[in-house]
N, C-alpha and C. Protein backbone atom coordinates (compact mmCIF):
# COMPACT_ATOMS: atom_id res chain seq x y z
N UNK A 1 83.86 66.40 109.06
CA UNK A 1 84.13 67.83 109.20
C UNK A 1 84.94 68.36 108.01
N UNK A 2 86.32 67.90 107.42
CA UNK A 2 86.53 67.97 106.42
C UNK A 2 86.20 67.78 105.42
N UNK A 3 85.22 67.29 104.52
CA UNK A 3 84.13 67.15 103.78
C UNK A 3 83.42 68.61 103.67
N UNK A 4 83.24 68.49 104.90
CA UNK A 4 81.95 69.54 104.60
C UNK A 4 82.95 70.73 104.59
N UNK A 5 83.87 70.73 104.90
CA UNK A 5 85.07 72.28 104.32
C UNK A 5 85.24 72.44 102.85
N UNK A 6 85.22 71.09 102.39
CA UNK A 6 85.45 71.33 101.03
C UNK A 6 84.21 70.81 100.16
N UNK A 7 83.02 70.65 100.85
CA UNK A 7 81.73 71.51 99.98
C UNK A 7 81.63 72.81 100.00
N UNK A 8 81.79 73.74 101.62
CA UNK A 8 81.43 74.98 101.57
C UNK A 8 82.70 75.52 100.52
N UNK A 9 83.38 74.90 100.27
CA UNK A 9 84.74 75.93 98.93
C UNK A 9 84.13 75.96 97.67
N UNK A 10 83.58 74.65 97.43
CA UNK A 10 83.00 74.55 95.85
C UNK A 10 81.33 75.20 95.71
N UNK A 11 80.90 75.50 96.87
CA UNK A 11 79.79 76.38 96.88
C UNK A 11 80.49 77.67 97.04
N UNK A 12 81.37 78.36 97.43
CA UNK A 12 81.67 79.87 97.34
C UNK A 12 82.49 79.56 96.32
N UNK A 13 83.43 78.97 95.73
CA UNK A 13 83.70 79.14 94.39
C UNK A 13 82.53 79.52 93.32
N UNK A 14 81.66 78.61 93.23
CA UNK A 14 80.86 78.84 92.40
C UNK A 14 79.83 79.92 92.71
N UNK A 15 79.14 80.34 93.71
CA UNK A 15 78.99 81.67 94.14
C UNK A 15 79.91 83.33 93.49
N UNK A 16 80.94 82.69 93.22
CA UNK A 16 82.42 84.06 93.10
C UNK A 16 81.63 83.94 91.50
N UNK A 17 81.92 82.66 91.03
CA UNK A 17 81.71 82.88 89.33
C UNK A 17 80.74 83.00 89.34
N UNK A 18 79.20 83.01 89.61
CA UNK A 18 78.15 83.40 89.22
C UNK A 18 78.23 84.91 89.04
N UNK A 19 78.93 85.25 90.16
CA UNK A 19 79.16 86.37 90.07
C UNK A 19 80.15 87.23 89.26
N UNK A 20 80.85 87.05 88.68
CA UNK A 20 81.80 87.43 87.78
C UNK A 20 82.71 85.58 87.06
N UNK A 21 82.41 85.56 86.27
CA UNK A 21 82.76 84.13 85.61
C UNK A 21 84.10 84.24 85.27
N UNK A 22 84.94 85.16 85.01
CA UNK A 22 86.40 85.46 84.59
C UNK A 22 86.95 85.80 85.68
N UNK A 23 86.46 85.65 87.12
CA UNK A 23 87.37 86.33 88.90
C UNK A 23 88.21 85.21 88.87
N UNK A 24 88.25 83.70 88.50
CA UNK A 24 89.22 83.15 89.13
C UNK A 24 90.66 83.06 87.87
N UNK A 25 90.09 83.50 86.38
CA UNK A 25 90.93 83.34 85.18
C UNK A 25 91.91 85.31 85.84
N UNK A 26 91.28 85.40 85.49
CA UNK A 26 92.06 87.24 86.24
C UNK A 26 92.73 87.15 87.82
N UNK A 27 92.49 86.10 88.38
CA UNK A 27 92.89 86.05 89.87
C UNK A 27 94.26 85.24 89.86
N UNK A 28 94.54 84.59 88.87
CA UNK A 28 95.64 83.34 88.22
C UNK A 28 96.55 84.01 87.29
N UNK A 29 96.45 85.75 87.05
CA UNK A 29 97.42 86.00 86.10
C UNK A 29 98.34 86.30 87.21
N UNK A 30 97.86 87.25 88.41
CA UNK A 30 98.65 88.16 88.81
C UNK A 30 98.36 88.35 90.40
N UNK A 31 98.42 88.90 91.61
CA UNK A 31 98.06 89.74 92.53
C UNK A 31 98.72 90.96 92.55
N UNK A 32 97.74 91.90 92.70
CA UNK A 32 97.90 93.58 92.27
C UNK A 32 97.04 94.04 93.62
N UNK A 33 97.78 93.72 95.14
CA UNK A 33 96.75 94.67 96.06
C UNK A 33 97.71 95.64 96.53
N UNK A 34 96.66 96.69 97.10
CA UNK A 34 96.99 98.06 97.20
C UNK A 34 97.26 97.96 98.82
N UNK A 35 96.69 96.94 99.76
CA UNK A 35 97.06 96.78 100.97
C UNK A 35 98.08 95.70 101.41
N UNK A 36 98.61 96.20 102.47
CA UNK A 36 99.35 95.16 103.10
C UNK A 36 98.68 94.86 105.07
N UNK A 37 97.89 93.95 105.00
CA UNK A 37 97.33 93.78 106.52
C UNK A 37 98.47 92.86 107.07
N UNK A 38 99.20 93.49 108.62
CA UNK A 38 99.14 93.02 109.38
C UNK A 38 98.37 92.80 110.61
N UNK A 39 98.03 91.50 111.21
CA UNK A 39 96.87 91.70 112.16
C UNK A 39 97.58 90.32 113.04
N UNK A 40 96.68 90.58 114.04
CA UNK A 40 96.45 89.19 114.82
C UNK A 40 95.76 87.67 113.95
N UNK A 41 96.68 86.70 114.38
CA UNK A 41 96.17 85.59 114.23
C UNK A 41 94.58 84.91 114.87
N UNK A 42 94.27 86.15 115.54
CA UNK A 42 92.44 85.26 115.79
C UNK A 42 92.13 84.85 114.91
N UNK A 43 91.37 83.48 115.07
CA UNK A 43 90.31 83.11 114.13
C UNK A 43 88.95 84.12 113.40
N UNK A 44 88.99 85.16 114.70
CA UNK A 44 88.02 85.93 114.97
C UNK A 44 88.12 87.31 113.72
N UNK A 45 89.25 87.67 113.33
CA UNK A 45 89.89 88.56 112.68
C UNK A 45 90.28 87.82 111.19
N UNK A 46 89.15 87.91 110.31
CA UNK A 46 90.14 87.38 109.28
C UNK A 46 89.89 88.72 108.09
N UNK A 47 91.17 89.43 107.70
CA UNK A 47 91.35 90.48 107.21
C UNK A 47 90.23 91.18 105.85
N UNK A 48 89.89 89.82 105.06
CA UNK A 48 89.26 90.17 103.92
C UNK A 48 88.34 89.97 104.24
N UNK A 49 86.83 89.40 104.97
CA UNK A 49 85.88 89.57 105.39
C UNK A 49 85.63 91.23 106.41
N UNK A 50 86.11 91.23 106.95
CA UNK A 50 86.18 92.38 107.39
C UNK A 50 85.85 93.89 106.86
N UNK A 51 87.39 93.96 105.70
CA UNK A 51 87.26 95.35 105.20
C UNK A 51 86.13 94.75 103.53
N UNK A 52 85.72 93.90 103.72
CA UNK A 52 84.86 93.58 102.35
C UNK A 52 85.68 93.19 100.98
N UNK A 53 86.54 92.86 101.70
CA UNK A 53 87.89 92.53 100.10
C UNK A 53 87.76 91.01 99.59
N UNK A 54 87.89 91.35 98.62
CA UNK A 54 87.90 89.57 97.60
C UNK A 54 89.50 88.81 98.02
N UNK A 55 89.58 88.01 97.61
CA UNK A 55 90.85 87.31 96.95
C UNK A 55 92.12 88.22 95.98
N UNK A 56 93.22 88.26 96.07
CA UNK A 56 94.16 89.14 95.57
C UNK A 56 93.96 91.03 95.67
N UNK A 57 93.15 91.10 97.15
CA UNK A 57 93.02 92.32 97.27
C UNK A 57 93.82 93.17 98.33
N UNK A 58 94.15 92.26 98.89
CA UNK A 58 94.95 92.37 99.95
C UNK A 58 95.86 91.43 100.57
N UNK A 59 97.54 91.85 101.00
CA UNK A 59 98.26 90.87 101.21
C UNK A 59 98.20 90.81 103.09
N UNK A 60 98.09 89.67 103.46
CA UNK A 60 97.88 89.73 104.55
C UNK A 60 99.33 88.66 105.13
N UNK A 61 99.61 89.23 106.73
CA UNK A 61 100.64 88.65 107.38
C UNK A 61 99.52 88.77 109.13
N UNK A 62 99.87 87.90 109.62
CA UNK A 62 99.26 87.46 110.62
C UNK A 62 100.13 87.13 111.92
N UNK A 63 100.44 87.38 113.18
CA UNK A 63 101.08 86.33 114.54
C UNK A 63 99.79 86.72 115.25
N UNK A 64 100.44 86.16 116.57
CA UNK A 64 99.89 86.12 117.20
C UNK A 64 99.79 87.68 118.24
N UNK A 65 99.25 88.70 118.13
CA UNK A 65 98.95 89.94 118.83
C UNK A 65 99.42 90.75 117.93
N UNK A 66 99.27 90.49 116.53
CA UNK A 66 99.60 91.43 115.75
C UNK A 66 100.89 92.20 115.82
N UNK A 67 102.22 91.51 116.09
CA UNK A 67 103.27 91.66 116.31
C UNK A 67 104.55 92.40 115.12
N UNK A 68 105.27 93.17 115.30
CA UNK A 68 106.04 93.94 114.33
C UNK A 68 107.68 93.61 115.07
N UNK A 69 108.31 92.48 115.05
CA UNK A 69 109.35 92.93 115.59
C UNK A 69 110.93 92.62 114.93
N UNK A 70 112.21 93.28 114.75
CA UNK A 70 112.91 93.56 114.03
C UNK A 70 114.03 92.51 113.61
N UNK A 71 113.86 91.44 114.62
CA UNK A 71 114.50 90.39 114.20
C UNK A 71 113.19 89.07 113.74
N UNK A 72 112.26 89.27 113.40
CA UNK A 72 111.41 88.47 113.01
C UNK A 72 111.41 88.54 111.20
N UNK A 73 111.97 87.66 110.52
CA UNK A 73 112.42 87.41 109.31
C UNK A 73 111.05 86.94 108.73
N UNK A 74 109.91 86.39 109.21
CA UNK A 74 108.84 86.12 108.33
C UNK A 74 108.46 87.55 108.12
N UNK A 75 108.37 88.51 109.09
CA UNK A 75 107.34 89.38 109.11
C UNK A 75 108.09 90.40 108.25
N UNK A 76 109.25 90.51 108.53
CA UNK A 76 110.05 91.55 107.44
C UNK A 76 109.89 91.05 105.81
N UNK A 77 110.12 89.34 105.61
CA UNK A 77 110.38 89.30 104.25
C UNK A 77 108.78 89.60 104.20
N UNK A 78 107.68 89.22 104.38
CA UNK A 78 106.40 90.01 104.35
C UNK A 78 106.33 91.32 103.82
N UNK A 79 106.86 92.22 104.69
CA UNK A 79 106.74 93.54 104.46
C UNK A 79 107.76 93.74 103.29
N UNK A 80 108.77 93.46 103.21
CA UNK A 80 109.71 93.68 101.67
C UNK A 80 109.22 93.48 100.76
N UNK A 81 108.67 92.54 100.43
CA UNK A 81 108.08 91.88 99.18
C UNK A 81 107.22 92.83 98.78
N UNK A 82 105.94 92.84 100.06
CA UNK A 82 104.91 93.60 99.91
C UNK A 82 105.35 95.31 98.81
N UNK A 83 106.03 95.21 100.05
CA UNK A 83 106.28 97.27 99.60
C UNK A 83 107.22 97.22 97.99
N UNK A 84 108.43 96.41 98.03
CA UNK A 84 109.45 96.26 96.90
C UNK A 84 108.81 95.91 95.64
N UNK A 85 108.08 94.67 95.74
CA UNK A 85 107.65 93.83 94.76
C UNK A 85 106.23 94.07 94.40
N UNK A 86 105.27 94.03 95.30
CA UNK A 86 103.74 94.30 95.24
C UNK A 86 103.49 95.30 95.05
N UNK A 87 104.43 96.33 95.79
CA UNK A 87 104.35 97.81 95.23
C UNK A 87 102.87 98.44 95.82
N UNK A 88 102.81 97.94 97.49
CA UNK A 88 101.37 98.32 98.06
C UNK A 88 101.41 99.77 98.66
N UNK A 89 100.34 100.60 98.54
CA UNK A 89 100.06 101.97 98.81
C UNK A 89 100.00 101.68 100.20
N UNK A 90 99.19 100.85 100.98
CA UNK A 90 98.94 101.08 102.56
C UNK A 90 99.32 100.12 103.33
N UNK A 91 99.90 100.55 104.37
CA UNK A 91 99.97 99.04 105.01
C UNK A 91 99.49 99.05 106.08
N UNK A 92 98.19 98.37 107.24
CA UNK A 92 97.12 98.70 107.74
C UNK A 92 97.66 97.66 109.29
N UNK A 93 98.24 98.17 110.01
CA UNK A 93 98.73 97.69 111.47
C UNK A 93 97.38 97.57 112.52
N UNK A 94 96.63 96.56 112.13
CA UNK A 94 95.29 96.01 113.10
C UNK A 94 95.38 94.99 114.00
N UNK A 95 95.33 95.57 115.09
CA UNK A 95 94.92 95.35 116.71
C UNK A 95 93.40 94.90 116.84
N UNK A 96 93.02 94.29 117.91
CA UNK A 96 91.91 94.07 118.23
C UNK A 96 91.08 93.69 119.66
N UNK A 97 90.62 94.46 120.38
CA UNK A 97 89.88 94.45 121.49
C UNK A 97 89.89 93.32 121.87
N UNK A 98 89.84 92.36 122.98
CA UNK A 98 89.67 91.14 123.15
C UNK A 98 90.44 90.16 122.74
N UNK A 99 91.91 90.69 122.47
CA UNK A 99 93.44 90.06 122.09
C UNK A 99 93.82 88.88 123.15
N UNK A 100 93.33 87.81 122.85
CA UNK A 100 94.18 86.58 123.60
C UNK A 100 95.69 86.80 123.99
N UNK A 101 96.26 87.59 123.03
CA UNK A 101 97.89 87.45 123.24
C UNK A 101 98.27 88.46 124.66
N UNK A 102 97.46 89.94 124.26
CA UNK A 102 97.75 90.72 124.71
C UNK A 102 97.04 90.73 126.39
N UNK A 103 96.25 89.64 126.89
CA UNK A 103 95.48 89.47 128.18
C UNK A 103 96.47 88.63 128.48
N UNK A 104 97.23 87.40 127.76
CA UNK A 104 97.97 87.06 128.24
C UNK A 104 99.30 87.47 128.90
N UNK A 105 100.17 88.22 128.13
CA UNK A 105 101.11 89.22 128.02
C UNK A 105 100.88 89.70 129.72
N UNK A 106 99.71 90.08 129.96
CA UNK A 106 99.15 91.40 131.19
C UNK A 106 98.95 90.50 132.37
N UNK A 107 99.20 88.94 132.18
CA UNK A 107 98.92 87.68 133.36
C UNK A 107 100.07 87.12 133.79
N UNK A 108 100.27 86.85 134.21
CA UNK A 108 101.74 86.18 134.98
C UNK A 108 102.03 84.52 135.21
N UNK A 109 100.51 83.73 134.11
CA UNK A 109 100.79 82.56 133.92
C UNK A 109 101.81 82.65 133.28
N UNK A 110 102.28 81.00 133.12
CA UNK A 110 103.02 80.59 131.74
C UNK A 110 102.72 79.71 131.11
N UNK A 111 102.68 79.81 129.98
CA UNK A 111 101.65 79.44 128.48
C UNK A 111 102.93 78.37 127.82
N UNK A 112 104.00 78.69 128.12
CA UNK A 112 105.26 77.80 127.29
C UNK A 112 105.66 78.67 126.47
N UNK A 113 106.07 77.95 125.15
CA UNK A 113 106.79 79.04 124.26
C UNK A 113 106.18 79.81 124.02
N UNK A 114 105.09 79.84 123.95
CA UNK A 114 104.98 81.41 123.35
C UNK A 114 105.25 82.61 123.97
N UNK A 115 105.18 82.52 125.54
CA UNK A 115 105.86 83.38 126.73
C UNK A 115 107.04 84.54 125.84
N UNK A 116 108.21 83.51 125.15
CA UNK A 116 109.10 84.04 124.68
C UNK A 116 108.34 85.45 123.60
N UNK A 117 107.53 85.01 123.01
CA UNK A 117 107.03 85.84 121.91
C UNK A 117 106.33 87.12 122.48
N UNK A 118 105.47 86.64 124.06
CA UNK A 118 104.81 87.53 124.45
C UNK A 118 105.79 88.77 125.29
N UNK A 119 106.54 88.19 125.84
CA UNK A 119 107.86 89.18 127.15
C UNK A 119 107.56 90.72 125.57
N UNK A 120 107.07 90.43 124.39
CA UNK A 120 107.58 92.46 123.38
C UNK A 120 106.24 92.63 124.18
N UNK A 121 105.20 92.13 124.87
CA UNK A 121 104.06 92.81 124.78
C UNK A 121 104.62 93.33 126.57
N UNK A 122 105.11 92.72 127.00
CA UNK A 122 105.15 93.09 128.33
C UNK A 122 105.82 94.25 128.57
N UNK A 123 107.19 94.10 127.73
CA UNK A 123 107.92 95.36 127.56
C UNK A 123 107.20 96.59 127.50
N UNK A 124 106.54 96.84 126.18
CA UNK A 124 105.80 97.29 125.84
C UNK A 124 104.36 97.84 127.13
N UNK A 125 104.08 97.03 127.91
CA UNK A 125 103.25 97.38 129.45
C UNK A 125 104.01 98.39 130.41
N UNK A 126 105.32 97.75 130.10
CA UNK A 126 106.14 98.17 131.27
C UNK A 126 106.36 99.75 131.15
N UNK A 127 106.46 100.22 130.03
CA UNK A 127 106.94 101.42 129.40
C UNK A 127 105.85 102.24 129.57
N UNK A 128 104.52 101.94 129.42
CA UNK A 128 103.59 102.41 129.84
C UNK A 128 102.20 102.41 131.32
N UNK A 129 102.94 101.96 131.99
CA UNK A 129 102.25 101.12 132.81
C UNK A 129 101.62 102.08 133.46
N UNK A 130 102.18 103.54 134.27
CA UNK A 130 101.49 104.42 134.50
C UNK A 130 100.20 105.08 134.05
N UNK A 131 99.93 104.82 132.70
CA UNK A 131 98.45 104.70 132.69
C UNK A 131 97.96 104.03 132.57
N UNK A 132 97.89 103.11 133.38
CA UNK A 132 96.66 102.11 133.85
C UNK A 132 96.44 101.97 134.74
N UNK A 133 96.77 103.10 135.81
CA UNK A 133 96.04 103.40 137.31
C UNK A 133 94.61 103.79 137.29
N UNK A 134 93.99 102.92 138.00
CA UNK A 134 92.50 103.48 138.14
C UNK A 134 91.80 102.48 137.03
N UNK A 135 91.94 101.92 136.08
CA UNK A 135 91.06 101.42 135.16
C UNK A 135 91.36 99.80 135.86
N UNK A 136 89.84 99.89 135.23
CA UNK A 136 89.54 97.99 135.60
C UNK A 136 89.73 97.46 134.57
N UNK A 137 89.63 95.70 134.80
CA UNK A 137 90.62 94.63 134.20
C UNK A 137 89.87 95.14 132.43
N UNK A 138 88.79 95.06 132.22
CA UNK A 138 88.70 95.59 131.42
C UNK A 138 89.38 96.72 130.38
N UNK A 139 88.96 97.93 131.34
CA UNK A 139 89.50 99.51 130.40
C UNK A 139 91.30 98.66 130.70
N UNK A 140 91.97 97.87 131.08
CA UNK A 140 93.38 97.86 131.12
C UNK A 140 93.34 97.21 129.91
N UNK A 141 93.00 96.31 129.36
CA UNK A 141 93.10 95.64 128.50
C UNK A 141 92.93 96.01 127.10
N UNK A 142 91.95 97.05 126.98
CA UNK A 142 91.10 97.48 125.72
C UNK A 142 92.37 98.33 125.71
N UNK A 143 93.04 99.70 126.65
CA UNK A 143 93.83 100.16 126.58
C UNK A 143 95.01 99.58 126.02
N UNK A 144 95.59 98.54 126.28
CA UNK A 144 96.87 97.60 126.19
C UNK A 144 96.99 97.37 125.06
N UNK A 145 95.73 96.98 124.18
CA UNK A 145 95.63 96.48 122.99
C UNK A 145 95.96 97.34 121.63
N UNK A 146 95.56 98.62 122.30
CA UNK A 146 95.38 100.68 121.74
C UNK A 146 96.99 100.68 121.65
N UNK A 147 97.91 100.80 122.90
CA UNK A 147 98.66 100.90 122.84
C UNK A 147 99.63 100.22 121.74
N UNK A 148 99.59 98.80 122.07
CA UNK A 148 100.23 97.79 120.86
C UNK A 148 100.29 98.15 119.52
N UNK A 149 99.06 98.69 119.14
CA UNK A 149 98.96 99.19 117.73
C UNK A 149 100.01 100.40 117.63
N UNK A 150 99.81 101.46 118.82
CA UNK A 150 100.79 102.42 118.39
C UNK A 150 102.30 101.95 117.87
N UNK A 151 102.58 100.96 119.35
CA UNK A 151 104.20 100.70 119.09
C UNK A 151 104.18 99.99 117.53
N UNK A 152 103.34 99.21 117.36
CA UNK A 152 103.78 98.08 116.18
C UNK A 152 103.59 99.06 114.84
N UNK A 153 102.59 100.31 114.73
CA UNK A 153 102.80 101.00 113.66
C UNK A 153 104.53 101.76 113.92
N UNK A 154 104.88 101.87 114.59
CA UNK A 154 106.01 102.78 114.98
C UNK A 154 106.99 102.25 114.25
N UNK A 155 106.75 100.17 114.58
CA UNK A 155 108.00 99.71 114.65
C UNK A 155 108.19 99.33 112.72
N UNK A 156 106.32 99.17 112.43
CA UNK A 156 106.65 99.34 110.73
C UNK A 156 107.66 101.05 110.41
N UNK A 157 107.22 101.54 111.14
CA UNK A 157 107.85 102.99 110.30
C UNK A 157 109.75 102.94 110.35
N UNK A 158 109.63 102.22 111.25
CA UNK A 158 111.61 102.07 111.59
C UNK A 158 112.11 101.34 110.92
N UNK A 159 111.72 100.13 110.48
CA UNK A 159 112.50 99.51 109.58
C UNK A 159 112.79 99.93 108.30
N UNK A 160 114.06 99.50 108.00
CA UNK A 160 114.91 99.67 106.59
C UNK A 160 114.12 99.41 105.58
N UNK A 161 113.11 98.47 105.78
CA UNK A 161 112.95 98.68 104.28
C UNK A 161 111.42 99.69 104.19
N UNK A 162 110.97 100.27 105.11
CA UNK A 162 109.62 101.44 104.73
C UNK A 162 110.88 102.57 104.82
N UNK A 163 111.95 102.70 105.38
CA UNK A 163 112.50 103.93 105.30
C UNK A 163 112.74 104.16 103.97
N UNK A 164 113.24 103.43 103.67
CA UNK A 164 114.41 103.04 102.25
C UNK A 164 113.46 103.15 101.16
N UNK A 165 112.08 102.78 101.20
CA UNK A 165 110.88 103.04 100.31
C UNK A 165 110.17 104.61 100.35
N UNK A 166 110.50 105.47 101.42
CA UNK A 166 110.16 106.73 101.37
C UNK A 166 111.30 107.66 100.94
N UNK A 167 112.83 107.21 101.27
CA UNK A 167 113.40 107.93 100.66
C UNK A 167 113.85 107.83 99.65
N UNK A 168 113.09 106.42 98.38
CA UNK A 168 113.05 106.90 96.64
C UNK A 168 112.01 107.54 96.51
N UNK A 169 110.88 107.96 97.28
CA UNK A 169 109.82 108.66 96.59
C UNK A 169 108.72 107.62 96.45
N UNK A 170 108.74 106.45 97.08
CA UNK A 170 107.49 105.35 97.10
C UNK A 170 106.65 106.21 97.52
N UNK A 171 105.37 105.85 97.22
CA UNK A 171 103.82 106.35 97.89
C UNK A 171 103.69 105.37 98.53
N UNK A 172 104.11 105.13 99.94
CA UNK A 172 103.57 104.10 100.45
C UNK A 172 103.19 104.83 101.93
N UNK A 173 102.09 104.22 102.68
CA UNK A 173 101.63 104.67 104.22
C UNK A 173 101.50 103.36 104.97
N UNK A 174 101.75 104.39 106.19
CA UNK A 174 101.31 102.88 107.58
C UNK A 174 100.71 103.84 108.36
N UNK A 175 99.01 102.68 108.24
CA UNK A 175 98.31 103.18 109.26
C UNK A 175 98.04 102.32 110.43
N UNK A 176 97.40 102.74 111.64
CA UNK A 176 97.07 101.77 112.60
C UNK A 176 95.45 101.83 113.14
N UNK A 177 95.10 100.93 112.87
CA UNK A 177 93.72 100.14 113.05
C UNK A 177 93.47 99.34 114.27
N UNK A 178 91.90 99.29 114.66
CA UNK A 178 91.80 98.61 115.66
C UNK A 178 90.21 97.91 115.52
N UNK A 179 90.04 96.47 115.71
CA UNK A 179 88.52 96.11 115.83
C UNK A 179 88.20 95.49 116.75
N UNK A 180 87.00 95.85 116.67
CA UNK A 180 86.21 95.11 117.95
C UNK A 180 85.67 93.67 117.44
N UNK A 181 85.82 92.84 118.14
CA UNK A 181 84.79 91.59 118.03
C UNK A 181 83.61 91.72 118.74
N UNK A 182 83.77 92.81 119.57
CA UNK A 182 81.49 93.44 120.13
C UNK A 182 80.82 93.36 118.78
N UNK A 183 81.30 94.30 117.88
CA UNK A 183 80.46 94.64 117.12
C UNK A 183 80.67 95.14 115.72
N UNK A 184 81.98 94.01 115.41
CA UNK A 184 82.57 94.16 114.02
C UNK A 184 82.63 95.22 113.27
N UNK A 185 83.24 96.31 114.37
CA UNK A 185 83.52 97.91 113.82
C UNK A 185 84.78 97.92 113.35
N UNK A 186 85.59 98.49 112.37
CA UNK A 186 86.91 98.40 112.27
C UNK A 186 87.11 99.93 112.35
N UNK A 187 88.13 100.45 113.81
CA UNK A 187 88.34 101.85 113.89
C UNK A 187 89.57 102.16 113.71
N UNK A 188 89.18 103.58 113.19
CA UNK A 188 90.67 104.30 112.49
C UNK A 188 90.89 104.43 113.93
N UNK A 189 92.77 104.90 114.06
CA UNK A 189 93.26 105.70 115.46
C UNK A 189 93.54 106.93 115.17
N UNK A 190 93.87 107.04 114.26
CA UNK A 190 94.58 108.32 113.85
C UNK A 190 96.09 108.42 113.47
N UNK A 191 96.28 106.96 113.46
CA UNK A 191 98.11 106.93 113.14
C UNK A 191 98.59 106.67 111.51
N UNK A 192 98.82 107.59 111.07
CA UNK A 192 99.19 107.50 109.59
C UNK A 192 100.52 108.29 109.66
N UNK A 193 101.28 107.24 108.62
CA UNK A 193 102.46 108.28 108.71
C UNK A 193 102.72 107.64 106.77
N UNK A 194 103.81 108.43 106.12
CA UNK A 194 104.21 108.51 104.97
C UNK A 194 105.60 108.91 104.72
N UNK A 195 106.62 109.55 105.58
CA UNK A 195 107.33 110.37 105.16
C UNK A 195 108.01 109.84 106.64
N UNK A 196 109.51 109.93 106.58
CA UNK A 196 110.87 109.74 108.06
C UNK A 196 110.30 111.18 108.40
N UNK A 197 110.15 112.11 108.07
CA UNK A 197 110.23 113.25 108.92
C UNK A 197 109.33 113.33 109.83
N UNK A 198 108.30 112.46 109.99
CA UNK A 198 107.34 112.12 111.13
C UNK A 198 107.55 111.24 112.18
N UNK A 199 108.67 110.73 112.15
CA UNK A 199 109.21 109.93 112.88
C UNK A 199 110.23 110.94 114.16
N UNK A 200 110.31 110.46 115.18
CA UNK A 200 111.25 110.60 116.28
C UNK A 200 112.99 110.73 115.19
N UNK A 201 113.74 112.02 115.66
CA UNK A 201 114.83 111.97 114.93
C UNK A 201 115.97 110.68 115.20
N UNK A 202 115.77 110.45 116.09
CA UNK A 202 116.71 108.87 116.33
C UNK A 202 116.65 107.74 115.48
N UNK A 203 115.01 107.74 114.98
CA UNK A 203 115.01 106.57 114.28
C UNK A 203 114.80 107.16 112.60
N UNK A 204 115.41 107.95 112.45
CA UNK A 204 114.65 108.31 111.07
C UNK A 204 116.71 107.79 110.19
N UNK A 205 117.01 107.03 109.36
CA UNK A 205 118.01 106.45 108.74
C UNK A 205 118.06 107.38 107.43
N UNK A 206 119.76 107.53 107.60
CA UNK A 206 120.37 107.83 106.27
C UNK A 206 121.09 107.17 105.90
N UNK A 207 121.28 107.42 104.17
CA UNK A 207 122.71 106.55 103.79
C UNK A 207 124.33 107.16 104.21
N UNK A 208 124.71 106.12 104.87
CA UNK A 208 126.24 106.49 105.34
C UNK A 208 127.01 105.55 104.94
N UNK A 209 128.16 105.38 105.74
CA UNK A 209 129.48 104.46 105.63
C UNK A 209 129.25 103.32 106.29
N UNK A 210 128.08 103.18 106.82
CA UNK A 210 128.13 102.35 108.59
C UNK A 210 128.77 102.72 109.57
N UNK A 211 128.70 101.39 110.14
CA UNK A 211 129.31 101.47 111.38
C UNK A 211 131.12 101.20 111.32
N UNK A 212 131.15 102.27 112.44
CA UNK A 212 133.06 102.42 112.47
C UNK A 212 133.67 101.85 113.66
């Protein structure tokens, strides 16, 4: 099985250079992408097949349910780098229909550790739970998943360092995305934001003294 992983590499390697013979000498100076994907860890979801992107086109960060949360140090130094250093225009918060994490999250087994990881998705149920009267296990789920994206674009927009990048004047956005594994559609929601003043006034940060 491993073998044959690393024939199919040296056949799409050489596939890439037939196709452009200088992609892997230009791919070795630098990475220069304009996106930053966070998504779910499915196998099912892998970011650059998807939106049609090569290698160094996009920086991608991955958990498990496509997760944004504020004491999670991989996912922040992720996003710092990205926005500080990479200097990326979009950063693309994708959810996806048929979320292992997020069916789990909505079940009342226990899975082990990851339980711990899942209790933001439950929260997150709990806060909304009123609409999901009337819909079956289905529409609850597809819903659940809709939702997630909102909070987790929200929770990119709160942190220090996208604030702190809009108020020098960065061009940077967070949008939120959602795909299906039916039928490998990738749909806009409509959540784009660019600017604190679109944000809830509680969470929108200035520079002060701190805390007293």
């Amino acid at each position: 099985m491993l073998d044959e992983l690393f024939r199919k590499n040296r056949t799409w390697a050489e596939s890439v250079k037939d196709h452009d013979p200088e992609f892997f000498e230009k791919l070795a100076q630098q990475q220069t992408p304009e996106f930053l994907w966070i998504g779910c860890a499915d196998s099912r979801v892998p970011a650059n097949e998807i939106m049609g992107l090569l290698p160094g086109e996009v920086f991608v960060h991955r958990n498990v349910a496509n997760l944004v949360i504020h004491t999670d140090m991989n996912c922040l130094s992720v996003l710092q780098y990205a926005v500080e250093v990479l200097q990326v225009k979009h950063i693309l918060v994708t959810g996806h229909y048929g979320c292992g994490g997020v069916k789990a999250a909505m079940e009342h087994r226990e899975f082990g550790l990851i339980d711990n990881w899942l209790r933001h998705i439950k929260d997150i149920y709990r806060l909304h739970e009123g609409q999901f009267d009337g819909l079956d296990a289905e529409q609850r789920h597809d819903l659940m998943c809709e939702i997630n994206v909102h909070e987790q674009v929200a929770n990119v927009c709160h942190t220090t360092i996208i604030q702190s990048a809009w108020r020098r004047g960065q061009d940077v956005s967070v949008h939120g995305f959602i795909f299906s594994v039916r039928d490998g559609i990738l749909r806009d929601m409509g959540l784009h934001y660019s600017a604190a003043n679109q944000l809830p006034p509680i969470y929108r940060m200035q520079r002060g003294d701190g805390p007293r």
